[in-house]
N, C-alpha and C. Protein backbone atom coordinates (compact mmCIF):
# COMPACT_ATOMS: atom_id res chain seq x y z
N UNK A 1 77.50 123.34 101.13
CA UNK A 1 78.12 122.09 101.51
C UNK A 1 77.48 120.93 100.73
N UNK A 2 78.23 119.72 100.51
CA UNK A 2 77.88 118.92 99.31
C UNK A 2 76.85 117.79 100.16
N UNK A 3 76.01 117.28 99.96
CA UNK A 3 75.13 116.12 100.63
C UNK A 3 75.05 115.13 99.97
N UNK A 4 75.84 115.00 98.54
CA UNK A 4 75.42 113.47 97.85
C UNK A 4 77.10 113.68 96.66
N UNK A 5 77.61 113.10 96.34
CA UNK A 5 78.54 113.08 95.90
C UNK A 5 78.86 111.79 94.85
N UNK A 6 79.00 112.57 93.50
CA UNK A 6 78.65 111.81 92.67
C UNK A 6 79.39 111.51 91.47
N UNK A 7 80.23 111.01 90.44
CA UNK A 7 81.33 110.82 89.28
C UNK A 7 81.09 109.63 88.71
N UNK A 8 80.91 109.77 87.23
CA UNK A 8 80.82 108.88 86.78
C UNK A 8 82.19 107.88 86.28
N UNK A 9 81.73 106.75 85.99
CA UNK A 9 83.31 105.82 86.16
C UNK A 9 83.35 106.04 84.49
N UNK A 10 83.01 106.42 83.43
CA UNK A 10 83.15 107.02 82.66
C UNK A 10 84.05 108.37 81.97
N UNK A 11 84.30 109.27 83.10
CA UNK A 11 84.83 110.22 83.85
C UNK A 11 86.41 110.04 83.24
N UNK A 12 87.61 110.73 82.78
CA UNK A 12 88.47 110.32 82.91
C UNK A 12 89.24 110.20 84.38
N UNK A 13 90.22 110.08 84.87
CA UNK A 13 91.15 110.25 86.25
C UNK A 13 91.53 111.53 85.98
N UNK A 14 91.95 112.37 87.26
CA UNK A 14 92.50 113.77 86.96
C UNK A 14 93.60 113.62 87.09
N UNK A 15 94.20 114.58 86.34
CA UNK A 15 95.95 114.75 86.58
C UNK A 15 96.31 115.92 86.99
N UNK A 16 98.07 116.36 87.67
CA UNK A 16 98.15 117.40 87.81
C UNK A 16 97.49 118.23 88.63
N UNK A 17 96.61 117.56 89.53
CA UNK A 17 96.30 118.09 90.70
C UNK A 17 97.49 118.31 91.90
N UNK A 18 97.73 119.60 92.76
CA UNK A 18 98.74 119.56 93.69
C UNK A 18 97.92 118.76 94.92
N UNK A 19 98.18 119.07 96.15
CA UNK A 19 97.80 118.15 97.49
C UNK A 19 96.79 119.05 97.96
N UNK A 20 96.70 120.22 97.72
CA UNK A 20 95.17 120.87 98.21
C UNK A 20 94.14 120.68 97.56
N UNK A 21 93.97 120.75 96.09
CA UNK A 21 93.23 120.13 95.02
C UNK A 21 92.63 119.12 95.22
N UNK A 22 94.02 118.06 95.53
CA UNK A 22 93.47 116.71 95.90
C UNK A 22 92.12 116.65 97.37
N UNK A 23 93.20 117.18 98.38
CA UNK A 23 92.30 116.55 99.84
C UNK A 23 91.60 117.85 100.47
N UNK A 24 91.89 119.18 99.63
CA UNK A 24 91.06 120.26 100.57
C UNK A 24 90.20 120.74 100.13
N UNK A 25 89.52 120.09 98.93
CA UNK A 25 88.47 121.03 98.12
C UNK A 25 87.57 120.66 98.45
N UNK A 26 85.94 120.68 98.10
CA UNK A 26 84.50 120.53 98.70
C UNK A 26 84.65 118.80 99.11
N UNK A 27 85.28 118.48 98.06
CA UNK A 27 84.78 116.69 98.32
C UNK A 27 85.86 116.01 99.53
N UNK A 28 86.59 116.83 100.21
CA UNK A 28 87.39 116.15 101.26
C UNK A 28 88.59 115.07 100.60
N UNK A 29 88.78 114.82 99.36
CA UNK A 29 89.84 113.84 99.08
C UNK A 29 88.78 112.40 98.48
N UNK A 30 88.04 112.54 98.62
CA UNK A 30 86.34 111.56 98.34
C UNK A 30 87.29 111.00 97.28
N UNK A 31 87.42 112.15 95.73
CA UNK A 31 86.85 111.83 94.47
C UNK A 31 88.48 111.38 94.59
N UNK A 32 89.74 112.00 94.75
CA UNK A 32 90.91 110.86 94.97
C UNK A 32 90.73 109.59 95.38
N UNK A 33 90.68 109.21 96.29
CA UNK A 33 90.41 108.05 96.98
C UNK A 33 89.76 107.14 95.75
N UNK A 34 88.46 107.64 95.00
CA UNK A 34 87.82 106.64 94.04
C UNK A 34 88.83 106.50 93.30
N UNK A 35 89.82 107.40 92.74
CA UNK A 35 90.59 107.39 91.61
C UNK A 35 91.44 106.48 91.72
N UNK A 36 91.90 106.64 93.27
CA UNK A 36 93.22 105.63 93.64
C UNK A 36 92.25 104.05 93.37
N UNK A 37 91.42 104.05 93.66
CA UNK A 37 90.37 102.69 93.65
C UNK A 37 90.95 102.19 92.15
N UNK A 38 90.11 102.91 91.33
CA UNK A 38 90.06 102.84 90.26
C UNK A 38 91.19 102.23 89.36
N UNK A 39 92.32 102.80 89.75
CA UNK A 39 93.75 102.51 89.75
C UNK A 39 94.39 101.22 90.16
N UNK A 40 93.73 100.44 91.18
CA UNK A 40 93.82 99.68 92.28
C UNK A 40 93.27 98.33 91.36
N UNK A 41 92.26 98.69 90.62
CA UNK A 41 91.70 97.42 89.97
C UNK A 41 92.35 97.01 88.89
N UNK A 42 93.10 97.67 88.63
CA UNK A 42 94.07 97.14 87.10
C UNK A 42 95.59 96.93 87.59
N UNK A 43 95.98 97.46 88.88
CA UNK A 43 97.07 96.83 89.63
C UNK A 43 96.92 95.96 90.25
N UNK A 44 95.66 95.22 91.11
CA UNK A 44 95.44 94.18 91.85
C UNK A 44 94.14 93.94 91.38
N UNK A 45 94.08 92.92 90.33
CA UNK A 45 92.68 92.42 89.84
C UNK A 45 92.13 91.46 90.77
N UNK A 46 92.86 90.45 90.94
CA UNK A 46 92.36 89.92 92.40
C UNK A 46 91.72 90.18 93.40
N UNK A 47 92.31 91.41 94.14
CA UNK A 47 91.56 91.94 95.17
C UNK A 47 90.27 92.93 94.14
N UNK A 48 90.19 93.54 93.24
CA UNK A 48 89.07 93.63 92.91
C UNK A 48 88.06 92.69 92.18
N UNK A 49 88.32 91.35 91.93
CA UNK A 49 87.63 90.36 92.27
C UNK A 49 86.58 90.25 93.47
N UNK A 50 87.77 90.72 94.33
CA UNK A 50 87.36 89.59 96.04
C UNK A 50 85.87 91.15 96.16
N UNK A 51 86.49 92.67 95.52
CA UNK A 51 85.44 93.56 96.02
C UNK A 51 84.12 93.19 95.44
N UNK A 52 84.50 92.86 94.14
CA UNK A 52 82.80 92.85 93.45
C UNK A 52 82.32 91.65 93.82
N UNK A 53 82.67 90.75 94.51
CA UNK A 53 81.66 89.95 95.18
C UNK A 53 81.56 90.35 96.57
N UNK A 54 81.63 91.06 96.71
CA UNK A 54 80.81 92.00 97.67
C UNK A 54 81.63 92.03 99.55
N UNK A 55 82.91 91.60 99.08
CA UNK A 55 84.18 91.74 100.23
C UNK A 55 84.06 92.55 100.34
N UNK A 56 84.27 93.15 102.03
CA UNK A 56 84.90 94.46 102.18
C UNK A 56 86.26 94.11 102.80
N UNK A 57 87.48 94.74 101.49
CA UNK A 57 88.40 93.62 101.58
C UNK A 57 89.05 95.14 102.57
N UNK A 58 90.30 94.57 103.32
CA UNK A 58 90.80 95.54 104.00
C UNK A 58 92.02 96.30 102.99
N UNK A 59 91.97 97.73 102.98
CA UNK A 59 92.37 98.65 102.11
C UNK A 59 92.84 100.17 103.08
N UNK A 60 93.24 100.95 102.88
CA UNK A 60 94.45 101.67 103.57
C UNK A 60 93.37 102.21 104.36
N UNK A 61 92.40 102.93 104.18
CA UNK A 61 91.16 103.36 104.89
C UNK A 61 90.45 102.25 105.83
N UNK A 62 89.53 102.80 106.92
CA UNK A 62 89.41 102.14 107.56
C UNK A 62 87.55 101.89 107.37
N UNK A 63 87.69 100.11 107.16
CA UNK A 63 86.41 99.92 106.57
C UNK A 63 86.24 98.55 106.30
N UNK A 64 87.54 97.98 105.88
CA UNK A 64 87.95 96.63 105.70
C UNK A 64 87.49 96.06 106.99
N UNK A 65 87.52 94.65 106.41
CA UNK A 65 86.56 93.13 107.56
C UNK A 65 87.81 92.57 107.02
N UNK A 66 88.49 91.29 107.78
CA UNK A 66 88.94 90.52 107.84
C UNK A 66 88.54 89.08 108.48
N UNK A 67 87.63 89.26 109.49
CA UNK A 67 86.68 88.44 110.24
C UNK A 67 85.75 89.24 110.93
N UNK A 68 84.73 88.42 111.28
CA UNK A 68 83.52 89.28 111.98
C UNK A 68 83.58 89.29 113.51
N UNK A 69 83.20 90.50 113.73
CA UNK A 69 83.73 91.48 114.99
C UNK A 69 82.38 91.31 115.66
N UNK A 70 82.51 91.16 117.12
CA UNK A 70 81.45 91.55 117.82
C UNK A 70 80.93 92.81 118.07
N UNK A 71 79.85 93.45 117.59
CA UNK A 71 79.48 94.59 118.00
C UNK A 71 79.43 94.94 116.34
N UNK A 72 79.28 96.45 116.55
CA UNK A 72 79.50 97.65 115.57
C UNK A 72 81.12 97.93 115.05
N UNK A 73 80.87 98.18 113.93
CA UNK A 73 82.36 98.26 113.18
C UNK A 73 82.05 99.48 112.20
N UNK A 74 82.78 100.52 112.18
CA UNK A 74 82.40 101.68 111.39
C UNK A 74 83.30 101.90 110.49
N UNK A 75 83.10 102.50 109.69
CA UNK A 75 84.30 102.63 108.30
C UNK A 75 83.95 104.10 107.64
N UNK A 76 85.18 104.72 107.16
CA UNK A 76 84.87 106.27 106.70
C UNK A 76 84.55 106.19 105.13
N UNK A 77 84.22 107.33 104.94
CA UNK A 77 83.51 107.72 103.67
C UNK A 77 84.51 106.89 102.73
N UNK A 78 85.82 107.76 103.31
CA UNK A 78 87.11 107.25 101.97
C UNK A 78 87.03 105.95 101.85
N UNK A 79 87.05 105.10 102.46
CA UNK A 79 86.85 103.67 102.43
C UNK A 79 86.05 103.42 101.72
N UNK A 80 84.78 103.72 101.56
CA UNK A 80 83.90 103.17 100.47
C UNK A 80 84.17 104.16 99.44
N UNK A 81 84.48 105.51 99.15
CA UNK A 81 84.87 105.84 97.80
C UNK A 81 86.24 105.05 96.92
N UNK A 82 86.95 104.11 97.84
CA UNK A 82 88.14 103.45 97.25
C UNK A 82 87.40 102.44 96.62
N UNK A 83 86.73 101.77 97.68
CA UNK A 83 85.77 100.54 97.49
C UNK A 83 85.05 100.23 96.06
N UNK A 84 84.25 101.85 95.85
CA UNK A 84 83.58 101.70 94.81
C UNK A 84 84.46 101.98 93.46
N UNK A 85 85.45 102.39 93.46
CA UNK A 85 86.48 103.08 92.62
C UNK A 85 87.30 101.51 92.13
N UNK A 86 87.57 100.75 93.19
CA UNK A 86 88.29 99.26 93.25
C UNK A 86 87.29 98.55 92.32
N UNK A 87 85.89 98.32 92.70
CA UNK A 87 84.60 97.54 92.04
C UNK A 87 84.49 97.60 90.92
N UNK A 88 84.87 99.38 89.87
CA UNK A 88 84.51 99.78 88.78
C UNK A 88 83.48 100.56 88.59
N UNK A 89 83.06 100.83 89.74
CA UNK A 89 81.57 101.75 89.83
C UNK A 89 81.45 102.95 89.85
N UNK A 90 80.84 103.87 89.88
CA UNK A 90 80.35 105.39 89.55
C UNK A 90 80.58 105.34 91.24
N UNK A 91 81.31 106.72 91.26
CA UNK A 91 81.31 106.94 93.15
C UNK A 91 79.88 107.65 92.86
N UNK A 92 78.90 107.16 94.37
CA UNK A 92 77.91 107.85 94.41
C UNK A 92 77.97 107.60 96.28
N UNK A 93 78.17 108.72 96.85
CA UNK A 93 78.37 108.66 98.53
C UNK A 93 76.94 109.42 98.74
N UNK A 94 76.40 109.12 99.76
CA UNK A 94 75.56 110.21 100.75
C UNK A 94 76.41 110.81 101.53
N UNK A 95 76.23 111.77 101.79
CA UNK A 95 77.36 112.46 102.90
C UNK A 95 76.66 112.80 103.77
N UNK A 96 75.62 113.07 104.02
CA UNK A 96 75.07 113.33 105.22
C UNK A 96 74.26 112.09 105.98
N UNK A 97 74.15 111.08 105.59
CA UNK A 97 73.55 110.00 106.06
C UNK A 97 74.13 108.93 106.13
N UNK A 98 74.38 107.06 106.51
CA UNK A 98 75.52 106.18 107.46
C UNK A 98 74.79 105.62 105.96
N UNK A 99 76.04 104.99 105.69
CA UNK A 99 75.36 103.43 104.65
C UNK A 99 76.22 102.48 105.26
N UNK A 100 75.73 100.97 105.05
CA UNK A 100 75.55 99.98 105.63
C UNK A 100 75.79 99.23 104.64
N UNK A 101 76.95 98.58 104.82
CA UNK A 101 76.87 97.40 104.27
C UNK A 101 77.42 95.98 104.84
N UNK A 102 76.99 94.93 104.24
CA UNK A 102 77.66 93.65 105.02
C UNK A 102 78.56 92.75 103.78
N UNK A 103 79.58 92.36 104.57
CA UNK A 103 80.85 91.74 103.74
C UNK A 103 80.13 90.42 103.86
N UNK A 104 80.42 90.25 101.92
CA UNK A 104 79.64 89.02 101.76
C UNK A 104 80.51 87.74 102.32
N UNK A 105 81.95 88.07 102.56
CA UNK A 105 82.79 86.70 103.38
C UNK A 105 82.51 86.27 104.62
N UNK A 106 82.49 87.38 105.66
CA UNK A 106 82.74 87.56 107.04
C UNK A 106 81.28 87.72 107.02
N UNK A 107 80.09 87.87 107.23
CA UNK A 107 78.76 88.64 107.22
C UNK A 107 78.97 89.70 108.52
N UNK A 108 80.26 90.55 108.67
CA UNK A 108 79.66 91.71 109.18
C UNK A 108 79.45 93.00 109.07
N UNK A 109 78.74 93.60 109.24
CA UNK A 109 77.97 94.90 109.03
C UNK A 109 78.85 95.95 109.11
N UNK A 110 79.33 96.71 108.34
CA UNK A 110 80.11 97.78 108.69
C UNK A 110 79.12 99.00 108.59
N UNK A 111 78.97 100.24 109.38
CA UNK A 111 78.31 101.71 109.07
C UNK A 111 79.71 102.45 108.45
N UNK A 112 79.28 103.09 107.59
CA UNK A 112 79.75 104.20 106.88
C UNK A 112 79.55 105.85 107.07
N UNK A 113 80.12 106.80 107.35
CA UNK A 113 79.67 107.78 107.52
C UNK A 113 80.47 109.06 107.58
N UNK A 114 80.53 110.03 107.40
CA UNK A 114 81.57 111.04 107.60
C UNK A 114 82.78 111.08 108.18
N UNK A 115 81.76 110.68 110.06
CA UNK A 115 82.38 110.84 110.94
C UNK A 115 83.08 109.74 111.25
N UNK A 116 82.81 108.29 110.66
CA UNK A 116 83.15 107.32 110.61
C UNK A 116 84.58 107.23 111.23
C-alpha cells in the first residue's frame, strides 16, 4: 500500500487511460485529479492565480473555503491533489498522515486526509 505519493509536474499528462486506470489503481484517482488540476490552470488562470497565493479556492472536491467556518473543516486527499495540480506543483501527498493547511483569504484551517 502506497504512504507518500509522488509525480513530477515535469511528467507528461496520461492519455488513454479507461475509468479503472483512472480511479481504481494504487493511487485511488490521486494522480487524475492532479492532472485535471493541471489542466484547470491553463483553462482558468485566474482561479489558479487566486491558488498560488495560497486560496483554498472551492473546486469539485471537498476542501475549498469560501469564508471561515467555526470549528474544524476537513478536505480529501483529491482536493489537494487538484490543488497542487491547479498551483503547477509536483503532486507530493502523505497518505497516511492529515496535512493542514490555512487559506491565505479566509484564515481557515482545513485538515486533509484520506478519510477526509
Amino acid at each position: 500500500m502506497l504512504t507518500r505519493l509522488q509525480r513530477s509536474i515535469s511528467e507528461p499528462i496520461r492519455e488513454g487511460l479507461d475509468w479503472d486506470q483512472r480511479w481504481q489503481a494504487e493511487d485511488q484517482g490521486l494522480i487524475v485529479c492532479w492532472e485535471v488540476g493541471r489542466q484547470l490552470q491553463y483553462e482558468k488562470p485566474h482561479l489558479a492565480e487566486t491558488a498560488k497565493r495560497g486560496e483554498l479556492v472551492v473546486l469539485v472536491w471537498r476542501g475549498g473555503v469560501e469564508q471561515e467556518l467555526k470549528g474544524k473543516k476537513t478536505g480529501t486527499l483529491k482536493y489537494l491533489a487538484m490543488w497542487q495540480g491547479l498551483r503547477g506543483e509536483d503532486l507530493d501527498l502523505d497518505l497516511e498522515g492529515e496535512i493542514i493547511l490555512t487559506c491565505t483569504k479566509t484564515g481557515q484551517a482545513v485538515i486533509y486526509s484520506r478519510s477526509g
